[in-house]
N, C-alpha and C. Protein backbone atom coordinates (compact mmCIF):
# COMPACT_ATOMS: atom_id res chain seq x y z
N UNK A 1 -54.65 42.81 -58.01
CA UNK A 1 -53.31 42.40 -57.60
C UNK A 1 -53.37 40.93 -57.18
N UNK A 2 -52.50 40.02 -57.78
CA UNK A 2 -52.31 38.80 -57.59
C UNK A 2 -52.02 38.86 -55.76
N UNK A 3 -52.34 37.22 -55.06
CA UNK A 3 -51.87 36.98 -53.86
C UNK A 3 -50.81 37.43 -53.73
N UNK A 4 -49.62 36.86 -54.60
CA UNK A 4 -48.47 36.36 -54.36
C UNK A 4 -47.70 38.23 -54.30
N UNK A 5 -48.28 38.90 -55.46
CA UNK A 5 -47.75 40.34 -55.04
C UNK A 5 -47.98 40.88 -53.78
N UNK A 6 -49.00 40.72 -53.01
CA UNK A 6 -49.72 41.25 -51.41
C UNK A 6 -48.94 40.83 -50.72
N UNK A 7 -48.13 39.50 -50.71
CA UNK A 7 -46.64 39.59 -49.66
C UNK A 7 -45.75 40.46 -50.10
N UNK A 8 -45.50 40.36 -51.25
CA UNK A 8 -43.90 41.45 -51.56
C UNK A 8 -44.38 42.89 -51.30
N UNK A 9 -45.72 43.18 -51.74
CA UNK A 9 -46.06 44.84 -51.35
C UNK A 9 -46.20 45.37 -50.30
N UNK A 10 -46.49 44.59 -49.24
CA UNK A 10 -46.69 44.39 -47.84
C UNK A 10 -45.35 43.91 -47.08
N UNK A 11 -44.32 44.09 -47.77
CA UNK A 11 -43.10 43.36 -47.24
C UNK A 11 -42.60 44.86 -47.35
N UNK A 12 -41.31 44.81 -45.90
CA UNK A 12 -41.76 44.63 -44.56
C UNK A 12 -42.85 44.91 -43.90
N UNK A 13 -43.81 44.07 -43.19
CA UNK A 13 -45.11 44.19 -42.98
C UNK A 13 -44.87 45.48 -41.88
N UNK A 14 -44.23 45.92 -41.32
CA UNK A 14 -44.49 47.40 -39.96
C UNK A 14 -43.61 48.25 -40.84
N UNK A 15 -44.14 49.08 -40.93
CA UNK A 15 -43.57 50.99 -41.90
C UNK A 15 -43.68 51.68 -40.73
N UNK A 16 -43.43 51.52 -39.59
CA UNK A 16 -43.43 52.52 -38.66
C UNK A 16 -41.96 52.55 -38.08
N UNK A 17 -41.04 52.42 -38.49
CA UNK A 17 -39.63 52.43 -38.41
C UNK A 17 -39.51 54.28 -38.20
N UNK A 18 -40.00 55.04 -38.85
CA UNK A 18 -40.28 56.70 -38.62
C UNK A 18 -40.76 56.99 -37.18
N UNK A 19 -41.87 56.30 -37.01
CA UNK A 19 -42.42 56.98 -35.47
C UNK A 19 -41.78 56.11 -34.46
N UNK A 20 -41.03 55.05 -34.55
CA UNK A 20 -40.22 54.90 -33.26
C UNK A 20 -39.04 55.56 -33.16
N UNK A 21 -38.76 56.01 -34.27
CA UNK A 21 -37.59 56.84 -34.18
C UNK A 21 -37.52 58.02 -33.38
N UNK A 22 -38.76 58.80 -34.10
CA UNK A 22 -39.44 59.68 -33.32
C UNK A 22 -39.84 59.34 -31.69
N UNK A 23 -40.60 58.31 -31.25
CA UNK A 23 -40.50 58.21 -30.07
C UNK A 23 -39.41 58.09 -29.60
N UNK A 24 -38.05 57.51 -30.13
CA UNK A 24 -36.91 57.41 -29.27
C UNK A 24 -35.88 58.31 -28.76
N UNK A 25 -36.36 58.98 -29.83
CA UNK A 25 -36.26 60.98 -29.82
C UNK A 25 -36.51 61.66 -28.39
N UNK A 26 -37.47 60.91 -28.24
CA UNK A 26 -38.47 62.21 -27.11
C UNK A 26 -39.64 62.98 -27.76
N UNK A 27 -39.71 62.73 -29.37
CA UNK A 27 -40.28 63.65 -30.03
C UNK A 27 -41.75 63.07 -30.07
N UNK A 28 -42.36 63.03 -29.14
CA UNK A 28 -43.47 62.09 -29.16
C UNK A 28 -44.48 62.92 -29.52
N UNK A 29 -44.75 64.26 -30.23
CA UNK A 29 -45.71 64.60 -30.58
C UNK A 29 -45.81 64.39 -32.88
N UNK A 30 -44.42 64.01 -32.81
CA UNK A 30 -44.44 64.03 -34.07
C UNK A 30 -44.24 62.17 -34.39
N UNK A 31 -43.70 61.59 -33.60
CA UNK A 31 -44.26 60.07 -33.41
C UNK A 31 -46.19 59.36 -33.24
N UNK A 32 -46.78 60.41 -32.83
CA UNK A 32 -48.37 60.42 -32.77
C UNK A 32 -48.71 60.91 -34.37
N UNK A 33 -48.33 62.22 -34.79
CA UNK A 33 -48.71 62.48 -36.21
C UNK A 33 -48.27 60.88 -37.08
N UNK A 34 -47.02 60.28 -37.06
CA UNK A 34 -46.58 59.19 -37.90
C UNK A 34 -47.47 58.22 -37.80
N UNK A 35 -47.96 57.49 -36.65
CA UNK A 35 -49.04 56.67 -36.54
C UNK A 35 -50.41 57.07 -37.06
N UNK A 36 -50.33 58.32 -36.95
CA UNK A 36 -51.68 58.45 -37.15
C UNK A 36 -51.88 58.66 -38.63
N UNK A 37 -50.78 58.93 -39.10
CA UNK A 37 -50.85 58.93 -40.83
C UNK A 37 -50.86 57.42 -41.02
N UNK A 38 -50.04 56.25 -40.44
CA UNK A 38 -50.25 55.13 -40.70
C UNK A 38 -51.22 54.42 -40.48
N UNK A 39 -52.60 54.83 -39.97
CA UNK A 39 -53.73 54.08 -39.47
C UNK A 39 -54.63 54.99 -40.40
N UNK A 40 -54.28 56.25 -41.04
CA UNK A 40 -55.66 56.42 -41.87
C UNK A 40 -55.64 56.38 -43.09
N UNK A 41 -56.56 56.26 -43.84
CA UNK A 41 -57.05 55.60 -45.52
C UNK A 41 -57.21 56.62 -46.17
N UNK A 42 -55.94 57.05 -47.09
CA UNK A 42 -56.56 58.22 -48.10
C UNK A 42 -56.91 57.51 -49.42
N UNK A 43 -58.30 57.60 -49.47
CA UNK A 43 -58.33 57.24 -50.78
C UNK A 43 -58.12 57.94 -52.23
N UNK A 44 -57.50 59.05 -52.26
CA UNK A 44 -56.47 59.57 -53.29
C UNK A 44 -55.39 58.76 -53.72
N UNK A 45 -54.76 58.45 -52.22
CA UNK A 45 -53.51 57.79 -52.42
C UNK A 45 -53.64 55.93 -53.52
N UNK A 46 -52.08 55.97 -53.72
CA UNK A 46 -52.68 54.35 -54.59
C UNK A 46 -51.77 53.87 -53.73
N UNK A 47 -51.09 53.69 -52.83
CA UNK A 47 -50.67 53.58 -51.72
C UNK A 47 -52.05 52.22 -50.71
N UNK A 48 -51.53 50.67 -51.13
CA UNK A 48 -53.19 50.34 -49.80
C UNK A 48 -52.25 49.40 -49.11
N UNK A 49 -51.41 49.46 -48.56
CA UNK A 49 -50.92 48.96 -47.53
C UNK A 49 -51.24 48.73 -46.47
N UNK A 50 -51.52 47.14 -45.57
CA UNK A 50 -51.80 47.04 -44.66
C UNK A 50 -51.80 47.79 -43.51
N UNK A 51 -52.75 47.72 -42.57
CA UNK A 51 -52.60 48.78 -41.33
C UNK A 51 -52.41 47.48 -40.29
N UNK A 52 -51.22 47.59 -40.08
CA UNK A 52 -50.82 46.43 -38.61
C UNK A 52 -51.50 47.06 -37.98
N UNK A 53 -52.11 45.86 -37.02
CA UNK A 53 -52.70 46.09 -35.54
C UNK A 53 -52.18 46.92 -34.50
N UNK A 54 -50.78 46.24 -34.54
CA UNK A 54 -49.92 46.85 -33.50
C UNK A 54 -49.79 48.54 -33.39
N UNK A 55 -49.50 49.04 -34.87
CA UNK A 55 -50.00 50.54 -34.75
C UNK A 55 -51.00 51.06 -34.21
N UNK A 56 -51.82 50.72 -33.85
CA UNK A 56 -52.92 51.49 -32.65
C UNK A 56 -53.32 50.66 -31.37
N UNK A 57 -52.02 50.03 -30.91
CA UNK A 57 -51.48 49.81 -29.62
C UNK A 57 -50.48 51.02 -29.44
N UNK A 58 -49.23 51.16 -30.27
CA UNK A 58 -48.29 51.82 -30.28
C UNK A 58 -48.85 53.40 -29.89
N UNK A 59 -49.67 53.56 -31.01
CA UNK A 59 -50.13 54.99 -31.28
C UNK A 59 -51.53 55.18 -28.70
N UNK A 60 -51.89 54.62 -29.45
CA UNK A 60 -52.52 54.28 -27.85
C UNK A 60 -51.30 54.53 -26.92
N UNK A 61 -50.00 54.22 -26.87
CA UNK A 61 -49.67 54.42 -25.29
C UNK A 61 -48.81 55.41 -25.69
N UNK A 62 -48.87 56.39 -26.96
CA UNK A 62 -48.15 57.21 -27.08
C UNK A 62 -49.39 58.54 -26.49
N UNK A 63 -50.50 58.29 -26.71
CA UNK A 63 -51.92 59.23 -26.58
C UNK A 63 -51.59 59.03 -25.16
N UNK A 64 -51.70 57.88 -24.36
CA UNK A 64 -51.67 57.99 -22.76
C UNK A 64 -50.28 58.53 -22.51
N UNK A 65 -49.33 58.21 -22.70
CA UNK A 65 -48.53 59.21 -22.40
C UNK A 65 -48.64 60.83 -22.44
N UNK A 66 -49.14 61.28 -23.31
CA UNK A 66 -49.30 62.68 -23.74
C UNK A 66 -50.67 63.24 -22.75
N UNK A 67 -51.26 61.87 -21.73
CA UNK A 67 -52.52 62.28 -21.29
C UNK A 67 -53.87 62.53 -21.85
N UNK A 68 -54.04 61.96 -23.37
CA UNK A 68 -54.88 61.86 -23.86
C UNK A 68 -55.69 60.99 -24.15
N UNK A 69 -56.31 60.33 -22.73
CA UNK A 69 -57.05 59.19 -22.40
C UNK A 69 -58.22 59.00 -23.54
N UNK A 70 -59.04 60.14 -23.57
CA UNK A 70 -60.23 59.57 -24.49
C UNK A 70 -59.24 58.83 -25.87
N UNK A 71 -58.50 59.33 -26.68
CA UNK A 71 -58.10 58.76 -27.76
C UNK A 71 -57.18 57.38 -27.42
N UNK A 72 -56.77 57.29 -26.53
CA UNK A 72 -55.76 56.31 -25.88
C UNK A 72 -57.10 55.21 -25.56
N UNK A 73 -58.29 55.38 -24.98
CA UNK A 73 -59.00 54.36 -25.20
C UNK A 73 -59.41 53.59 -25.94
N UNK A 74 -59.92 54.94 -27.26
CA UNK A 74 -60.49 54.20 -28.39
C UNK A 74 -59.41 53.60 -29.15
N UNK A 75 -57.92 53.82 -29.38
CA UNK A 75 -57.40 52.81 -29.96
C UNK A 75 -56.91 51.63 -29.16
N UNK A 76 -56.84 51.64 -27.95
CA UNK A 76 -56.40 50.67 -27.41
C UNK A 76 -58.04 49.57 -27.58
N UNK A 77 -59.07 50.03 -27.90
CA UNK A 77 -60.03 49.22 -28.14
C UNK A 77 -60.01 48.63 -29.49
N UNK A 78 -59.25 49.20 -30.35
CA UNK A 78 -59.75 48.91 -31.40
C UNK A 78 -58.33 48.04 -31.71
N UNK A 79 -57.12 48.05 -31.36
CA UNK A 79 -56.52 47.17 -30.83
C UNK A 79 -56.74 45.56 -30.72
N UNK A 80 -57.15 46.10 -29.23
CA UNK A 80 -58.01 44.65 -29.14
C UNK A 80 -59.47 44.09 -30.03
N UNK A 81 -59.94 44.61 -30.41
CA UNK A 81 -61.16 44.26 -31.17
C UNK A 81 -60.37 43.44 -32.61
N UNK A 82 -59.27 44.40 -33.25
CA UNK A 82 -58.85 43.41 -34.70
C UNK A 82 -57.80 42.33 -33.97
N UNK A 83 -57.08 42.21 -32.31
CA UNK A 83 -56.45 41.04 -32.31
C UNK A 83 -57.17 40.07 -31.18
N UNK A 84 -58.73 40.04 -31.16
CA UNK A 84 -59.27 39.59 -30.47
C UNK A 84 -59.09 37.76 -30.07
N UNK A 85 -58.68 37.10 -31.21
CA UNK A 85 -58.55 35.92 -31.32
C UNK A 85 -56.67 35.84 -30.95
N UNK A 86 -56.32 36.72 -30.60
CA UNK A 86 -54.41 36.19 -30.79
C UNK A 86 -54.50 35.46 -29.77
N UNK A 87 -53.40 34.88 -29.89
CA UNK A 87 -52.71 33.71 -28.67
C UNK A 87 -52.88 34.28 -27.11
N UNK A 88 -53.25 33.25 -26.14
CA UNK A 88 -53.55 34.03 -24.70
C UNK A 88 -52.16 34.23 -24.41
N UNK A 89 -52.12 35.33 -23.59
CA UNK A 89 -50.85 35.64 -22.85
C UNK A 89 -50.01 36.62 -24.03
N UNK A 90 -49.93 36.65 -25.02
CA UNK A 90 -49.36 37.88 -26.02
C UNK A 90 -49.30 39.41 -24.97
N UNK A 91 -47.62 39.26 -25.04
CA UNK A 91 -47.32 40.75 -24.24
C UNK A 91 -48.28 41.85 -24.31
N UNK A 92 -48.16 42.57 -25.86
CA UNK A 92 -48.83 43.47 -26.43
C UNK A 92 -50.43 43.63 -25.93
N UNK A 93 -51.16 42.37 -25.67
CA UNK A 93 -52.38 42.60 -25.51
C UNK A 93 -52.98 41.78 -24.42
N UNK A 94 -52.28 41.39 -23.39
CA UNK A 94 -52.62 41.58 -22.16
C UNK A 94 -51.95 42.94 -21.79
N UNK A 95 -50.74 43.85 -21.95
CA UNK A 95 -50.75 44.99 -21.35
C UNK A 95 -51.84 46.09 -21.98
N UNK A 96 -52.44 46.22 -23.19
CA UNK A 96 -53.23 47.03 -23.78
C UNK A 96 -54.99 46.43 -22.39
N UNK A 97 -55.10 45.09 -22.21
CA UNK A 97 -55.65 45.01 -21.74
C UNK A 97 -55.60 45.89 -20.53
N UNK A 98 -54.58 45.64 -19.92
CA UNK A 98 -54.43 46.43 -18.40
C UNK A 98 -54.35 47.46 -18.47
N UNK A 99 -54.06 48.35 -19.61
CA UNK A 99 -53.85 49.78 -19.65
C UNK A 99 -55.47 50.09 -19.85
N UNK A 100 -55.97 49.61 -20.70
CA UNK A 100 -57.08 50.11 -21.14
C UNK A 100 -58.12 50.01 -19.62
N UNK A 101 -58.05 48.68 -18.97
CA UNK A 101 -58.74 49.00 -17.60
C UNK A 101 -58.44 50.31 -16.88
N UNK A 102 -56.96 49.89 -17.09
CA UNK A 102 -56.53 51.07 -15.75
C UNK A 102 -57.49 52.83 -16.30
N UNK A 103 -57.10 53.18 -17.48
CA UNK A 103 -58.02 54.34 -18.10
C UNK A 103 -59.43 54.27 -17.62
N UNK A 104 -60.27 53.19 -17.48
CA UNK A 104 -61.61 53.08 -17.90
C UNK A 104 -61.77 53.22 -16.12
N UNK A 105 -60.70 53.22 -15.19
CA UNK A 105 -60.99 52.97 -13.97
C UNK A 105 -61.38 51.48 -13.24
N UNK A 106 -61.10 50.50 -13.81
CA UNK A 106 -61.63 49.28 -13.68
C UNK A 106 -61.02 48.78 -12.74
């Protein structure tokens, strides 16, 4: 696939327009299934669409909400690990920062 197609195929870059819906619902156990279909790789599928970062921030404070710290850690780590270089002060990841302390007990 040419560059120039990887913007238009990737356009709109966030497909999670479904699981906020779902979270805005209340339906936050079927907003966790949506993320979590959006963060994993079937390689059957011909489907290779970027996996935004932000989806396993999102998916992370939907796991702490539900009280499911161990998984709420590891994506809020992994989070920060692919936006390790973003701009200081970025909402998203100074609060993933503080959440993720607050879990770890820090």
């Amino acid at each position: 696939m040419h560059t120039a197609n990887l913007f238009s195929y990737n356009t709109p870059f966030l497909k999670d327009v479904p699981a906020r819906a779902y979270q805005k619902k209340g339906d936050i156990d079927q907003a966790i299934a949506e993320y979590e279909r959006l963060i994993t790789f079937d390689p059957e599928s011909k489907n290779r669409y970027l996996i935004h970062p932000k989806y396993h921030y999102r998916l992370a404070k939907l796991y702490q909400e539900k009280g499911l710290q161990t998984k709420a850690i590891k994506q809020y780590e992994k989070f920060l690990a692919l936006w390790k270089d973003a701009d200081p002060g970025m909402a998203e990841v100074e609060d993933a920062r503080k959440r993720l302390a607050g879990l770890k007990g820090r």
